[in-house]
Protein backbone atom coordinates (compact mmCIF):
# COMPACT_ATOMS: atom_id res chain seq x y z
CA UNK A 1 -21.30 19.78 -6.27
CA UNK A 2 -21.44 16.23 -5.48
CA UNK A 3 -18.35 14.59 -4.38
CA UNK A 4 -16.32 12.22 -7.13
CA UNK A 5 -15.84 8.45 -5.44
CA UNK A 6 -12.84 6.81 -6.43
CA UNK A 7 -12.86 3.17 -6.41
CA UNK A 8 -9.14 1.05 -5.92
CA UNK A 9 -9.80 -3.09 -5.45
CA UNK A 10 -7.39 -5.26 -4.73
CA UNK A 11 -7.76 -9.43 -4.60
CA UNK A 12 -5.60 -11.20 -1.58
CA UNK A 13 -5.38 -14.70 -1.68
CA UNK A 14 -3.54 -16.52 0.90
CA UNK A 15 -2.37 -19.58 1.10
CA UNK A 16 -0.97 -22.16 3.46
CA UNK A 17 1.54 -24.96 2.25
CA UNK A 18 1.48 -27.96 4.39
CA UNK A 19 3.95 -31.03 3.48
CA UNK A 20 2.45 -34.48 3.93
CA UNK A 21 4.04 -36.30 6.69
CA UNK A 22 6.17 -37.93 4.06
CA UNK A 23 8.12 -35.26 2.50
CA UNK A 24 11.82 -34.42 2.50
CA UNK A 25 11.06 -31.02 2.66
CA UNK A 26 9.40 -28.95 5.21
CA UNK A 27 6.00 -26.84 4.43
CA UNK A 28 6.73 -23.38 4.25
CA UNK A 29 3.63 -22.19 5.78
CA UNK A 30 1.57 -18.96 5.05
CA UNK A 31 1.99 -17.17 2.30
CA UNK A 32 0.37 -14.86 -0.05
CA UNK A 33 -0.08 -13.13 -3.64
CA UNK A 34 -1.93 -9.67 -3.88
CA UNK A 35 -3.59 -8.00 -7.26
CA UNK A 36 -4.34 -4.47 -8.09
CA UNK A 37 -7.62 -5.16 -10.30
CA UNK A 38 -7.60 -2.08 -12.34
CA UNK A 39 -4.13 -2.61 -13.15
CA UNK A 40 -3.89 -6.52 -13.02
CA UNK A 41 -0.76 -5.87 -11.30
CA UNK A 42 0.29 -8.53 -8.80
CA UNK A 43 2.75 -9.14 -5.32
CA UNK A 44 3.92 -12.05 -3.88
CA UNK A 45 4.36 -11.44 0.11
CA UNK A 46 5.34 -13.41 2.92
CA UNK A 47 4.83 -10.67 5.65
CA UNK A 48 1.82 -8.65 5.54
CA UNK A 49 3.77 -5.45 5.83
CA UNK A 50 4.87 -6.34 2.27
CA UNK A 51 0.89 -6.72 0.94
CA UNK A 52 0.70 -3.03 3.06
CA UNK A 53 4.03 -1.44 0.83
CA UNK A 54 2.01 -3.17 -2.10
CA UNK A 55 -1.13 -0.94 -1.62
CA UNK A 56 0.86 2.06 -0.53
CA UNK A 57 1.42 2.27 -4.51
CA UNK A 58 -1.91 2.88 -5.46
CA UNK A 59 -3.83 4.26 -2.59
CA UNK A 60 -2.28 6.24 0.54
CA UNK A 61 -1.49 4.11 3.61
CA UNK A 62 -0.58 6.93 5.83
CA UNK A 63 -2.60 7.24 9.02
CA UNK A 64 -3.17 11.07 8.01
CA UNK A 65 -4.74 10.19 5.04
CA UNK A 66 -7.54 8.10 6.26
CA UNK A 67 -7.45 8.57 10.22
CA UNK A 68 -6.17 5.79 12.68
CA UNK A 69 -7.79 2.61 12.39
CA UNK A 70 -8.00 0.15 14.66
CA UNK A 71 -8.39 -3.31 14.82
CA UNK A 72 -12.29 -4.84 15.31
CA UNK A 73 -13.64 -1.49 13.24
């Protein structure tokens, strides 16, 4: 019997506020927002371990799960 796939998407946009050289106040730099699509549900993060916590509600994070990952594959 075939396998079932399971499709989960999310959307991250990030984005990087930079004050002109006039302002009072200073840029706050990167941030980001991130959006389950099936759900439309959406995060605001500063840290990307926030983004990570985000996912961890809909798919499973843990190294177990998927195997160890790293970075460049």
């Amino acid at each position: 019997m075939p396998s079932e796939t399971n499709v989960i998407s999310f959307v991250v946009r990030f984005v990087y506020d930079a004050s002109p050289a006039n302002a009072a106040h200073p840029a706050t730099g990167w941030h980001g927002v991130i959006r389950h699509v099936q759900s439309d549900a959406e995060r605001h993060f500063t840290r990307w371990a926030d983004a990570v916590a985000f996912v961890a509600l809909f798919v499973d994070v843990s190294d177990e799960a998927s195997g160890s990952v790293t970075r460049g594959e």
